[in-house]
Protein backbone atom coordinates (compact mmCIF):
# COMPACT_ATOMS: atom_id res chain seq x y z
CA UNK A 1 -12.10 19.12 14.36
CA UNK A 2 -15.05 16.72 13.68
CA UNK A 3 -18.37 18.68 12.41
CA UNK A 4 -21.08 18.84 14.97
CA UNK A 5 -23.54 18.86 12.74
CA UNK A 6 -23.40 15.05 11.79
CA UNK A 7 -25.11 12.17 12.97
CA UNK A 8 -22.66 9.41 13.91
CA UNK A 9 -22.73 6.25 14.79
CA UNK A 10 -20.46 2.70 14.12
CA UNK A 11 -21.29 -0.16 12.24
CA UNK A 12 -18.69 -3.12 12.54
CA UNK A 13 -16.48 -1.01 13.82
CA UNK A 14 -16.85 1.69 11.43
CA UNK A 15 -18.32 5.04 11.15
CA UNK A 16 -21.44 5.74 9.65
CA UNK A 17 -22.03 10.02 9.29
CA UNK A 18 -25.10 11.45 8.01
CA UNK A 19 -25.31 15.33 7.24
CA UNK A 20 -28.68 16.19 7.36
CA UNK A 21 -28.46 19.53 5.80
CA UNK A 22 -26.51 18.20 2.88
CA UNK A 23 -28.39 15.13 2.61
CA UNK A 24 -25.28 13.17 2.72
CA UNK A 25 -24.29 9.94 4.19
CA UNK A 26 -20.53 8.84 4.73
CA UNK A 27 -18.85 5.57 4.92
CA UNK A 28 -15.25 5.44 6.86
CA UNK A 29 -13.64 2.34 6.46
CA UNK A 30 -11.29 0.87 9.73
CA UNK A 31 -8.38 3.44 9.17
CA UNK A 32 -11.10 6.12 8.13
CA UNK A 33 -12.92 5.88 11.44
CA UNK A 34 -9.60 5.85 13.38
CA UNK A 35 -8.85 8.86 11.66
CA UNK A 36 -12.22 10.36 12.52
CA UNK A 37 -11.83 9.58 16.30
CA UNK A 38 -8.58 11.57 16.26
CA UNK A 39 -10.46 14.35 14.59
CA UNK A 40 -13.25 14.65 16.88
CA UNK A 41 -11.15 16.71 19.13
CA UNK A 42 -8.69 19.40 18.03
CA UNK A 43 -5.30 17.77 16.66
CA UNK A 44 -2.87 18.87 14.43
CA UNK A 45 -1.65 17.15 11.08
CA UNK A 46 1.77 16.26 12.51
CA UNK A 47 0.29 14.95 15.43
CA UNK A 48 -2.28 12.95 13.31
CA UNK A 49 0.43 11.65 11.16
CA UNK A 50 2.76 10.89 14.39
CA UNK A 51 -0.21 8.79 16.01
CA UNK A 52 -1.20 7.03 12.75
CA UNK A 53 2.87 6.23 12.32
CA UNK A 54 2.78 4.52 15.49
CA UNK A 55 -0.47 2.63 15.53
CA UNK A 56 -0.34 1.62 11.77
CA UNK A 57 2.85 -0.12 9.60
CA UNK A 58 2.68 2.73 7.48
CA UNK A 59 5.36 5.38 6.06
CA UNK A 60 5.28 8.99 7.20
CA UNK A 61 5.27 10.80 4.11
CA UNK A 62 2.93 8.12 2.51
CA UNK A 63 0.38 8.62 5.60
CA UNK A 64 0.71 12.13 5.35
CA UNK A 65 -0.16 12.20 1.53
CA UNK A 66 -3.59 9.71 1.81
CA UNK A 67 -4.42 11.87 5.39
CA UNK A 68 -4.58 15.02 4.28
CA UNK A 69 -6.39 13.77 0.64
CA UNK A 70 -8.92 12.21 3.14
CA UNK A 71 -9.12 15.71 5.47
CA UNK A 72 -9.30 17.82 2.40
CA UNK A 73 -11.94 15.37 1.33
CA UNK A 74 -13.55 15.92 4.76
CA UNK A 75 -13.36 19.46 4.76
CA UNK A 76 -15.60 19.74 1.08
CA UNK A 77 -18.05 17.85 2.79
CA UNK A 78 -17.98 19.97 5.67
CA UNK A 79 -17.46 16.73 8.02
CA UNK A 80 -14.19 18.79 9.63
CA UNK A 81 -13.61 22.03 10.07
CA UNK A 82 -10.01 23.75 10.94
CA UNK A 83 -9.38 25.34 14.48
């Protein structure tokens, strides 16, 4: 699930995060931010992958392999944190 402790906002249709506490700021490009909006409420990876599969041209085990690099990613940063 999406941190609550970042400042969001979109910029040309992409998200913008700032951590204050870390000092951070975070860049999602299109696919990024959809990502991110499927985050900000409890989902699981399969169902991530499933709704990226369907909205996006994209093979499952490929999408699976550059989502959960980006949530892993995510989850250093503290921008996620698992349910």
């Amino acid at each position: 699930m999406a941190s609550t402790d970042l400042l969001t906002t979109r910029v040309d249709g992409e998200v913008m995060a700032m951590s204050v506490d870390r000092g951070a700021c975070y860049g999602l490009d299109p696919i990024g931010s959809r990502i991110w909006e499927l985050v900000e409420t409890p989902i699981s990876v399969g169902d991530l992958i499933a709704r990226l599969t369907q909205e996006y041209d994209v093979d499952a085990a490929a999408c699976r392999a550059d989502v959960c690099a980006l949530l892993v990613h995510m989850e250093a940063e503290g921008m996620i944190q698992r349910r």
